[in-house]
N, C-alpha and C. Protein backbone atom coordinates (compact mmCIF):
# COMPACT_ATOMS: atom_id res chain seq x y z
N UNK A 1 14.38 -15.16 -34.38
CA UNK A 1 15.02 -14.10 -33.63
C UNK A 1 14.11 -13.62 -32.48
N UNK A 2 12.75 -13.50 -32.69
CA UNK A 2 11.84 -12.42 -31.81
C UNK A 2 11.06 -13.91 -30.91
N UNK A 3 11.47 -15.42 -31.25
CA UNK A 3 11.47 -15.93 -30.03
C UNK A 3 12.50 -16.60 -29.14
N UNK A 4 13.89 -16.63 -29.63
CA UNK A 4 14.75 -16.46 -28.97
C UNK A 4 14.61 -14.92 -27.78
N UNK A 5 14.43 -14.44 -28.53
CA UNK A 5 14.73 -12.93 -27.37
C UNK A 5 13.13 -12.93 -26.11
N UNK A 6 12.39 -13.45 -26.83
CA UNK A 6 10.93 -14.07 -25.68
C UNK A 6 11.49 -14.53 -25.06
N UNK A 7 12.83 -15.66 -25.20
CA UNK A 7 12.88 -17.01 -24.50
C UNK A 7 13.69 -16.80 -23.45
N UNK A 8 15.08 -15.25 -23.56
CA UNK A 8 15.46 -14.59 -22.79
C UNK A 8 14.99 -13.86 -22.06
N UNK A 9 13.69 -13.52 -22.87
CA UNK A 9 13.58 -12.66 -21.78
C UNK A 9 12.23 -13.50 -20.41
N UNK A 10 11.79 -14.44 -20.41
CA UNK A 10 11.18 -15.10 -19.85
C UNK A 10 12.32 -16.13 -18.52
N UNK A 11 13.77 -16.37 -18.60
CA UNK A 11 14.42 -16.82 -18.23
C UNK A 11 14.98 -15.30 -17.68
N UNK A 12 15.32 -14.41 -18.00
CA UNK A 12 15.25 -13.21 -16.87
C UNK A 12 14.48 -13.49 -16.10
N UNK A 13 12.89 -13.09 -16.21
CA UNK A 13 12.01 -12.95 -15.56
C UNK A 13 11.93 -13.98 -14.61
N UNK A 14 12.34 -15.17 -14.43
CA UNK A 14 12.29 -16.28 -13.92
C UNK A 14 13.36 -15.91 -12.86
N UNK A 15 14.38 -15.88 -13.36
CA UNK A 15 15.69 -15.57 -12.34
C UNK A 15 15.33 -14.36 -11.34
N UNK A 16 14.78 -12.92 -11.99
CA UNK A 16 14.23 -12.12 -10.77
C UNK A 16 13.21 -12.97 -9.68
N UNK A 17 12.53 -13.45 -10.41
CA UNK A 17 11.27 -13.95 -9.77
C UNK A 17 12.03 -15.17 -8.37
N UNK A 18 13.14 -15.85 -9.09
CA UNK A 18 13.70 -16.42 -7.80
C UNK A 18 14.42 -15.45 -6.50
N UNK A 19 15.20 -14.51 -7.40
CA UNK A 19 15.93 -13.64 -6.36
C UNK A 19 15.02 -12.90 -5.58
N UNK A 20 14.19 -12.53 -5.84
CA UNK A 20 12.99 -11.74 -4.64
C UNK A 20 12.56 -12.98 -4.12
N UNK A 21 12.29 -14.06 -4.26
CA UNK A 21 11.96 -15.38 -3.26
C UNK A 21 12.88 -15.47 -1.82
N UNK A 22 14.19 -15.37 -2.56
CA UNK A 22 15.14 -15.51 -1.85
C UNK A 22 15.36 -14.73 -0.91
N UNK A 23 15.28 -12.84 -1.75
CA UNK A 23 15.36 -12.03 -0.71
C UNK A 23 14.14 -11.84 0.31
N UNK A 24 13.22 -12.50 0.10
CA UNK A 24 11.85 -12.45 0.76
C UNK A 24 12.16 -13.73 1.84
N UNK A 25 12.72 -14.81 1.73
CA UNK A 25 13.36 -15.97 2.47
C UNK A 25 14.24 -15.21 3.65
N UNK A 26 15.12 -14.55 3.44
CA UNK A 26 16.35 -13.96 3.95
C UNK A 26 15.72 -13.24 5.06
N UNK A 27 14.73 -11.76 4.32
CA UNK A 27 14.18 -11.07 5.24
C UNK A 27 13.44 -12.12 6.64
N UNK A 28 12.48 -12.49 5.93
CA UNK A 28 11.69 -13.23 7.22
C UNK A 28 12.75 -14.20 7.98
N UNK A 29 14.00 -14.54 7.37
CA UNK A 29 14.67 -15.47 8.95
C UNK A 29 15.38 -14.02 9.43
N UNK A 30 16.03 -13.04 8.89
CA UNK A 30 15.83 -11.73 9.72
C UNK A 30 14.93 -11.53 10.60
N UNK A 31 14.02 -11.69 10.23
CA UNK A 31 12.82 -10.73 11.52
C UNK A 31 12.84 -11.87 12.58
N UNK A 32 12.79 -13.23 11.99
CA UNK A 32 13.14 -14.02 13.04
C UNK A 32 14.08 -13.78 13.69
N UNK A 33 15.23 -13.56 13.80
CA UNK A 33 16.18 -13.82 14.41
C UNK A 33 16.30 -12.40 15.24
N UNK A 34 15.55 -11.34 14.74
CA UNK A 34 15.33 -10.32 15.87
C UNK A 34 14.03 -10.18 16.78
N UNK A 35 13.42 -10.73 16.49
CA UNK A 35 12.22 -11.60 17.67
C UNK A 35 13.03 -12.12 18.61
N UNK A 36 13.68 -13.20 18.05
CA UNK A 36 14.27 -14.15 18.98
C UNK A 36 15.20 -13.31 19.83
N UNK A 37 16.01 -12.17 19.52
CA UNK A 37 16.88 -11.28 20.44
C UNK A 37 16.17 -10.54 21.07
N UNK A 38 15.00 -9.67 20.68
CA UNK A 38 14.41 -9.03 21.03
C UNK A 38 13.92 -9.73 22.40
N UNK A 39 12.86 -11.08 21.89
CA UNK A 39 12.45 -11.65 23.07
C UNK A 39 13.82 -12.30 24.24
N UNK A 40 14.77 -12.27 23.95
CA UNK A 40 16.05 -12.78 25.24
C UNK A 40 16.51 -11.30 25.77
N UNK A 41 16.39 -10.04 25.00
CA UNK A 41 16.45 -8.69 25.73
C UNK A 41 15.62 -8.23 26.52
N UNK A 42 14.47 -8.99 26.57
CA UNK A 42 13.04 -8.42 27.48
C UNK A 42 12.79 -9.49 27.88
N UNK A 43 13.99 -10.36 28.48
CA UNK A 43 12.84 -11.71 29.01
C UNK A 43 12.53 -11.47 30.66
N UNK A 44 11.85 -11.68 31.30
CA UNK A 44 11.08 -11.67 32.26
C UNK A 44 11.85 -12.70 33.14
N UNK A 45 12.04 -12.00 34.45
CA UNK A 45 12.93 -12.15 35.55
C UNK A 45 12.19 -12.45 36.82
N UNK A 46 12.23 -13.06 37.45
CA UNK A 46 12.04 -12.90 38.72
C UNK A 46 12.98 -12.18 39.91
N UNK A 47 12.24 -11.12 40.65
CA UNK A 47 13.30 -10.80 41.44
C UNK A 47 12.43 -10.37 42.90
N UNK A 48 13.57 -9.93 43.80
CA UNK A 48 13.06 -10.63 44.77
C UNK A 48 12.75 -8.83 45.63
N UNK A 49 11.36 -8.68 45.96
CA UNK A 49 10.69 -7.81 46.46
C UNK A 49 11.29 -6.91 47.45
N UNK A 50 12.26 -8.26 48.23
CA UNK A 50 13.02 -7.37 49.55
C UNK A 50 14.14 -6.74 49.26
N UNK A 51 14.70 -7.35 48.54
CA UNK A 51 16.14 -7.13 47.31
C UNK A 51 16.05 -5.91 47.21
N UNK A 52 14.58 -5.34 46.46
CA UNK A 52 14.26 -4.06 45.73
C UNK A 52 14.48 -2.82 46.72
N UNK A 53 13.30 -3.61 47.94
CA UNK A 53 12.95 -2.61 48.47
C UNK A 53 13.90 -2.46 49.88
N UNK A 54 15.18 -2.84 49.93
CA UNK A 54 16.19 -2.85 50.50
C UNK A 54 17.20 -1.49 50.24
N UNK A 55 17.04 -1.30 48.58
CA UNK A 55 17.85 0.00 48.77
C UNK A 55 16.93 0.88 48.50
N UNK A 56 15.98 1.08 49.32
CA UNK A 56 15.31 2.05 48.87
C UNK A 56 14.95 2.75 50.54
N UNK A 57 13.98 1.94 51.41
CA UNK A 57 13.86 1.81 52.99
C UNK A 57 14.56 1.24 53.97
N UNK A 58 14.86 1.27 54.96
CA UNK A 58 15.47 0.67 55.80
C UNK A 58 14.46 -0.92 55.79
N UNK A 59 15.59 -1.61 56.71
CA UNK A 59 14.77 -3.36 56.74
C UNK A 59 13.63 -3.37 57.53
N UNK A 60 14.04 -2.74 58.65
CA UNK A 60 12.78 -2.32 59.46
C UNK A 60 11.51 -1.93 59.09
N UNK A 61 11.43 -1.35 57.70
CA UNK A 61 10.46 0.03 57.39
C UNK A 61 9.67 -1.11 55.88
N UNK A 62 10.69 -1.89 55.61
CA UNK A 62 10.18 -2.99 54.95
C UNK A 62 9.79 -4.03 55.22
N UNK A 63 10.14 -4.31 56.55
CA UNK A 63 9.69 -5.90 57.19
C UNK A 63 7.93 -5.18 57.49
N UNK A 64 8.09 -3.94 58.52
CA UNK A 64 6.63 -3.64 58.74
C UNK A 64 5.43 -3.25 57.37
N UNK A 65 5.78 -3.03 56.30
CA UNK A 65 5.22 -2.40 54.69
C UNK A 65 4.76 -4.51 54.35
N UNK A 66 5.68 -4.89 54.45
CA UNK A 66 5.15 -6.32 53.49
C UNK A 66 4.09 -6.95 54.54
N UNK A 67 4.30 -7.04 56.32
CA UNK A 67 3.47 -7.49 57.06
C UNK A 67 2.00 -6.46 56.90
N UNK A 68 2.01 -5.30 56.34
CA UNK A 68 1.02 -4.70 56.45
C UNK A 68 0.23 -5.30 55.30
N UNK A 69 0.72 -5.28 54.27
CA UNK A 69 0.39 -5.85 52.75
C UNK A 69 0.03 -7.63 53.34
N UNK A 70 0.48 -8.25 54.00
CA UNK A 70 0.12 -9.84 54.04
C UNK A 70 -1.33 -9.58 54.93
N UNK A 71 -1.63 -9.18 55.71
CA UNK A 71 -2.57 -8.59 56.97
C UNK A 71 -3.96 -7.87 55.19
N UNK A 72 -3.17 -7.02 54.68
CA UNK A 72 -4.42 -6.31 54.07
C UNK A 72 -4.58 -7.62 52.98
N UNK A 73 -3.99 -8.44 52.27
CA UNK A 73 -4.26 -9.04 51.03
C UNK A 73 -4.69 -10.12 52.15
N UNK A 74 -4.66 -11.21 52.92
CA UNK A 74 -5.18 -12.22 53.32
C UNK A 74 -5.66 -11.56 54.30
N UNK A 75 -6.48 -10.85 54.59
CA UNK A 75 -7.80 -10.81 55.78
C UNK A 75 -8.77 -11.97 55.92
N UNK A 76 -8.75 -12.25 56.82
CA UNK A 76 -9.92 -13.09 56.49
C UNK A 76 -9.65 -14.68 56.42
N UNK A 77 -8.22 -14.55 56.23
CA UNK A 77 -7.89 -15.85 55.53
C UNK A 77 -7.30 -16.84 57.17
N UNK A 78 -7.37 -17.64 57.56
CA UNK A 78 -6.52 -18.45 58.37
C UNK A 78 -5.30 -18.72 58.05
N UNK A 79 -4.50 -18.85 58.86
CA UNK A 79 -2.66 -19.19 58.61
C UNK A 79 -2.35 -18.68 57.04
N UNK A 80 -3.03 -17.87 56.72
CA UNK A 80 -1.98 -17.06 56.02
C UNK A 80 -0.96 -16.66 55.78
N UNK A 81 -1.09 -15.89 57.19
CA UNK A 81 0.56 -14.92 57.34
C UNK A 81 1.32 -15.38 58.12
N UNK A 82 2.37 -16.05 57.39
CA UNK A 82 2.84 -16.96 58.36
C UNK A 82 4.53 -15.78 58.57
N UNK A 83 5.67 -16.51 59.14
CA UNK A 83 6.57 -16.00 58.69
C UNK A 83 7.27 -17.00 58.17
C-alpha cells in the first residue's frame, strides 16, 4: 500500500516537474516573440535631414544652416563641400 502511494506520488511529482518545463518553454518563446516586436517597433529609420527641417524653417534658412554645418564639419578638407 505505502509503496504504491510512493509510486503515485513520485509520478505526480514528475508530471509537475514536466508542466513547469513547459510553462518555462512557453514563457521564454514569449519574451521572444516580444523582443522580436519590440525590436520591429523601434527599428531605426533613416530619414532625410531636409525632410525634417523643411517643416520647421523656410528652404532658404535651411539650404544656408546645412552649408554652414558642411563649411564648419569639413574645414580644412578639399572638395568637400560639394553640391
Amino acid at each position: 500500500m505505502i509503496t504504491i502511494t510512493c509510486h503515485k506520488l513520485v509520478i505526480k511529482v514528475m508530471d509537475i516537474v514536466k508542466k513547469i518545463e513547459d510553462l518555462e518553454r512557453e514563457i521564454h518563446n514569449l519574451k521572444s516573440l516580444i523582443l522580436v516586436r519590440e525590436n520591429a517597433f523601434f527599428e531605426t529609420k533613416l530619414v532625410s535631414l531636409r525632410g525634417i527641417g523643411k517643416l520647421s524653417v523656410s528652404e532658404d534658412e535651411l539650404e544656408e544652416a546645412i552649408e554652414k554645418v558642411k563649411k564648419s564639419l569639413f574645414a580644412g578638407v578639399e572638395d568637400a563641400v560639394r553640391d
